[in-house]
Protein backbone atom coordinates (compact mmCIF):
# COMPACT_ATOMS: atom_id res chain seq x y z
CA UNK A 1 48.54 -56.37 -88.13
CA UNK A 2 48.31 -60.16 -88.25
CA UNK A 3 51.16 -62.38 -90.59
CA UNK A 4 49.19 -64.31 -92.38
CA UNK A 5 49.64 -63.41 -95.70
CA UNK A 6 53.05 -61.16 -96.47
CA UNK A 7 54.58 -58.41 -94.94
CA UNK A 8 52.90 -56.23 -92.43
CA UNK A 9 55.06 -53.22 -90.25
CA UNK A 10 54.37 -50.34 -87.89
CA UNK A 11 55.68 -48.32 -84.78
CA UNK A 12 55.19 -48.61 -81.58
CA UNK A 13 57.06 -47.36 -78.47
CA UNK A 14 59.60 -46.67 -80.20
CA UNK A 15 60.34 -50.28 -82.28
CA UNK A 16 59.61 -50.04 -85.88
CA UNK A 17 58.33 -53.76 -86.46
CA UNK A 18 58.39 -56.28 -89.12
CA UNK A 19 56.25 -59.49 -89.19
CA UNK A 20 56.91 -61.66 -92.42
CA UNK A 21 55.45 -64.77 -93.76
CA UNK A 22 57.84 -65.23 -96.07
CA UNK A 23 60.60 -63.78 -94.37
CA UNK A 24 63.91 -65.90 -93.96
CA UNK A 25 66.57 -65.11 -91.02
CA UNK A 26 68.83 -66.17 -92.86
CA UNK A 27 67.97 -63.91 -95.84
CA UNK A 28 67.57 -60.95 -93.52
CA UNK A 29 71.08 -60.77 -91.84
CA UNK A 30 73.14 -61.57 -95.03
CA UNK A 31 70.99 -58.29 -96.00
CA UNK A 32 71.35 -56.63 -92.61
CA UNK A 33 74.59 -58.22 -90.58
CA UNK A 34 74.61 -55.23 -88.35
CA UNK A 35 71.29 -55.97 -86.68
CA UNK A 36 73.03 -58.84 -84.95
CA UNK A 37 76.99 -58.24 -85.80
CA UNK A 38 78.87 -56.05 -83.30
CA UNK A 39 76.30 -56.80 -80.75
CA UNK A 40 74.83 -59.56 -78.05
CA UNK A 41 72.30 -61.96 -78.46
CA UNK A 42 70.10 -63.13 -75.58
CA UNK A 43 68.54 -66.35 -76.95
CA UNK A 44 65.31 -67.11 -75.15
CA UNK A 45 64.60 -70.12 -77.78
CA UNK A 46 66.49 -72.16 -79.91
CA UNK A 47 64.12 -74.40 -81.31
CA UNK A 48 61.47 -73.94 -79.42
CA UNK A 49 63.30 -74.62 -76.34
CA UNK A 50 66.19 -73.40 -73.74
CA UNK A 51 69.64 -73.41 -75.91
CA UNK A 52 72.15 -74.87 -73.51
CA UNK A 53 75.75 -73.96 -74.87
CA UNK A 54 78.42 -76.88 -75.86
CA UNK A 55 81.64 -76.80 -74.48
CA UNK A 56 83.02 -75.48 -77.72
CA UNK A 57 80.42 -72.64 -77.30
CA UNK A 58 81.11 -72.29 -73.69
CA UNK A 59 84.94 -72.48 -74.71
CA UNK A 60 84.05 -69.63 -77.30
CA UNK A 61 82.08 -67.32 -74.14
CA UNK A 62 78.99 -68.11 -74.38
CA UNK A 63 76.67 -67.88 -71.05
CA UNK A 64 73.49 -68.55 -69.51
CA UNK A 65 70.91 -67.46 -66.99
CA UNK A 66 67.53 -68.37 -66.09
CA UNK A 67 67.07 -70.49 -69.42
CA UNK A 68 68.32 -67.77 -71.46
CA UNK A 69 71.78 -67.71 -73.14
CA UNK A 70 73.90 -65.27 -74.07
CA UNK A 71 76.57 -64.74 -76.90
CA UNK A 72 79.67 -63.62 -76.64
CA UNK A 73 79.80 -60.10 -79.19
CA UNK A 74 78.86 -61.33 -82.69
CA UNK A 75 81.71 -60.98 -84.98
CA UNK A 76 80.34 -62.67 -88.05
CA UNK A 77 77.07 -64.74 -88.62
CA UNK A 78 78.22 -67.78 -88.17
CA UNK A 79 78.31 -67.53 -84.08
CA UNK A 80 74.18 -67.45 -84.50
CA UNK A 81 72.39 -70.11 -83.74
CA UNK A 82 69.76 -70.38 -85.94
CA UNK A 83 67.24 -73.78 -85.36
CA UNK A 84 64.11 -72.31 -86.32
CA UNK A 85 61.53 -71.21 -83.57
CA UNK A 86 64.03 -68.76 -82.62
CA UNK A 87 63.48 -66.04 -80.19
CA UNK A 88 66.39 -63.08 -79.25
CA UNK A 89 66.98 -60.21 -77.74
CA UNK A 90 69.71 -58.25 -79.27
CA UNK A 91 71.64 -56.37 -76.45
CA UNK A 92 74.85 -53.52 -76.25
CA UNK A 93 76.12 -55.87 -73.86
CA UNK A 94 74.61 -58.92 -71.03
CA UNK A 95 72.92 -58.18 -68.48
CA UNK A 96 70.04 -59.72 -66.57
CA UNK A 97 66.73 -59.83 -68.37
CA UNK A 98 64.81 -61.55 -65.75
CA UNK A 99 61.70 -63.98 -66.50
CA UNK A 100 60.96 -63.76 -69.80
CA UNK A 101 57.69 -65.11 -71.94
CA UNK A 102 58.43 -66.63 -75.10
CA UNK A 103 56.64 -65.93 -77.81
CA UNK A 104 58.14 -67.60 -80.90
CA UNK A 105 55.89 -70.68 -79.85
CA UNK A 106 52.54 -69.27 -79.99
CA UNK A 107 51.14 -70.20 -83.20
CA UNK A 108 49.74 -66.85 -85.10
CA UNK A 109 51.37 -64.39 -82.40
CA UNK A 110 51.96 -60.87 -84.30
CA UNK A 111 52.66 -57.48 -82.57
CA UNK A 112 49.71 -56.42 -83.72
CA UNK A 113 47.17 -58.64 -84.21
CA UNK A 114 44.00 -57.68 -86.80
CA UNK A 115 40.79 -59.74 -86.66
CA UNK A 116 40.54 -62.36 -88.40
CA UNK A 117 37.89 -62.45 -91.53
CA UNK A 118 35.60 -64.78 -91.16
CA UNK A 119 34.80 -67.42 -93.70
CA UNK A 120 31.93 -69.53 -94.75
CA UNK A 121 31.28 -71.93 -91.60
CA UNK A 122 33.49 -69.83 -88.79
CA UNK A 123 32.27 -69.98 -85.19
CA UNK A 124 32.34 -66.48 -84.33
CA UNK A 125 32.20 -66.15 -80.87
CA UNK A 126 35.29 -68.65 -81.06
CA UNK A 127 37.36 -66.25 -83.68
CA UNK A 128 36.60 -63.36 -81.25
CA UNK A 129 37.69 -64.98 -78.34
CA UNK A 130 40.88 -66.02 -80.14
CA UNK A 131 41.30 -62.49 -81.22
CA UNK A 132 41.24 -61.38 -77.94
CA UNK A 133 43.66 -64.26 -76.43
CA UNK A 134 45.72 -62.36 -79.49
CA UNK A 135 45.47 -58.88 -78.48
CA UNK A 136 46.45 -59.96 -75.06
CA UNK A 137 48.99 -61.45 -75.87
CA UNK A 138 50.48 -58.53 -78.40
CA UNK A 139 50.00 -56.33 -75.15
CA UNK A 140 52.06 -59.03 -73.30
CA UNK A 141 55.13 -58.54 -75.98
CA UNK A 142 55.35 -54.65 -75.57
CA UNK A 143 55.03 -54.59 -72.16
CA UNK A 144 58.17 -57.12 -72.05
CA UNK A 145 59.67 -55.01 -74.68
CA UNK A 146 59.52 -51.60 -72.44
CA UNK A 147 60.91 -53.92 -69.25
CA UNK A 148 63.89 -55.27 -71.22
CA UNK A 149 64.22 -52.76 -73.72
CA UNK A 150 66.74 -54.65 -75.86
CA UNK A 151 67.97 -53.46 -79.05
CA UNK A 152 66.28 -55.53 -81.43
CA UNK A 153 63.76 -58.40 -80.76
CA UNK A 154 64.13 -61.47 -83.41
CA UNK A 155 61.59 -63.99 -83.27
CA UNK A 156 61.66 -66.82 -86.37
CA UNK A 157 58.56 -68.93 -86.16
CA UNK A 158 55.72 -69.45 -88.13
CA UNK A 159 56.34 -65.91 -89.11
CA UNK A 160 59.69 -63.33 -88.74
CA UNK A 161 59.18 -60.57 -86.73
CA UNK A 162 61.77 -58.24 -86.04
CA UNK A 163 61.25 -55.52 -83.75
CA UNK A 164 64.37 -52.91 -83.86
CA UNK A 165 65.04 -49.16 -81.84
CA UNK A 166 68.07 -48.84 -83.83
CA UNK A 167 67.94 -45.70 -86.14
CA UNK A 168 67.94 -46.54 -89.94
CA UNK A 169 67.23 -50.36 -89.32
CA UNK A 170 63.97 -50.96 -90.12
CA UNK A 171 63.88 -48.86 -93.37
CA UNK A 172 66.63 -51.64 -94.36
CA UNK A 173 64.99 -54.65 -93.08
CA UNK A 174 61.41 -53.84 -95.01
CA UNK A 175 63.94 -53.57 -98.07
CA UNK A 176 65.68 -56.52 -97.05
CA UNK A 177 62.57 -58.70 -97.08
CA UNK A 178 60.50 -56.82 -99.21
């Protein structure tokens, strides 16, 4: 389902998935600390780029590798680094992730993208080949997600989308951005 307008969720392989228009980070882990707290981030964007620890962070054990960095275990929310055009993979612990696609910057990107109504004027062939550049690139995302097979996968762009494996979560994070 696209985020254009709302809330959309589902299942697949084994993530239940939330993609919000309206949804704020923020909002969602004052509602749901434990998606993040107790746990490691792997930040593959921090503003739609590499996040390169400062000393203080560095001081504080915070790593990186291959233009991804990693947290030391989050003890309260205010050890994540939250820019906007955020992408992470929650983690048990670090560990190599290898190359990894971002997909925070791709403008529309959705887990599961729907086609696109057409309005008055729309090229079609062009909103079908768009759709398909989208359904590639949804197929992209879960075939990263069943290499890396983090936790949780947060992504704060044009849209939230959380994708979690953890039992219970997702029931709580539709409520908390319902």
């Amino acid at each position: 389902m696209e985020c254009f307008v709302g809330l959309r969720h589902g299942k697949q392989d084994g993530y239940g998935w939330v993609c919000s228009v309206d949804g704020r980070i923020e909002r969602l882990l004052e509602r749901v600390p434990e998606l993040v707290v107790g746990r490691t981030l792997a930040v593959a964007a921090c503003d739609s780029g590499v996040l390169i620890p400062t000393p203080v962070e560095i001081d504080a054990g915070w790593t990186t590798r291959a233009d991804v960095a990693f947290s030391p275990v989050i003890e309260d929310l205010g050890m994540v680094p939250i820019c906007g055009w955020d992408e992470w993979y929650v983690l048990d612990q670090r560990r190599h992730l290898g190359s990894l696609r971002v997909f925070v910057n791709s403008s529309g990107f959705a887990p599961a993208p729907v086609q696109p109504a057409l309005g008055y004027g729309w090229d079609k062939s062009a909103s079908a080949a768009l759709h398909q550049r989208r359904l590639h690139q949804a197929a992209e995302f879960w075939s990263q997600l069943r290499c890396v097979r983090p936790l949780s996968f947060i992504a704060n762009g044009d849209s939230l989308i959380v994708a979690t494996r953890l039992q219970g979560l997702h029931a709580k994070i539709l409520a908390a951005l319902a």
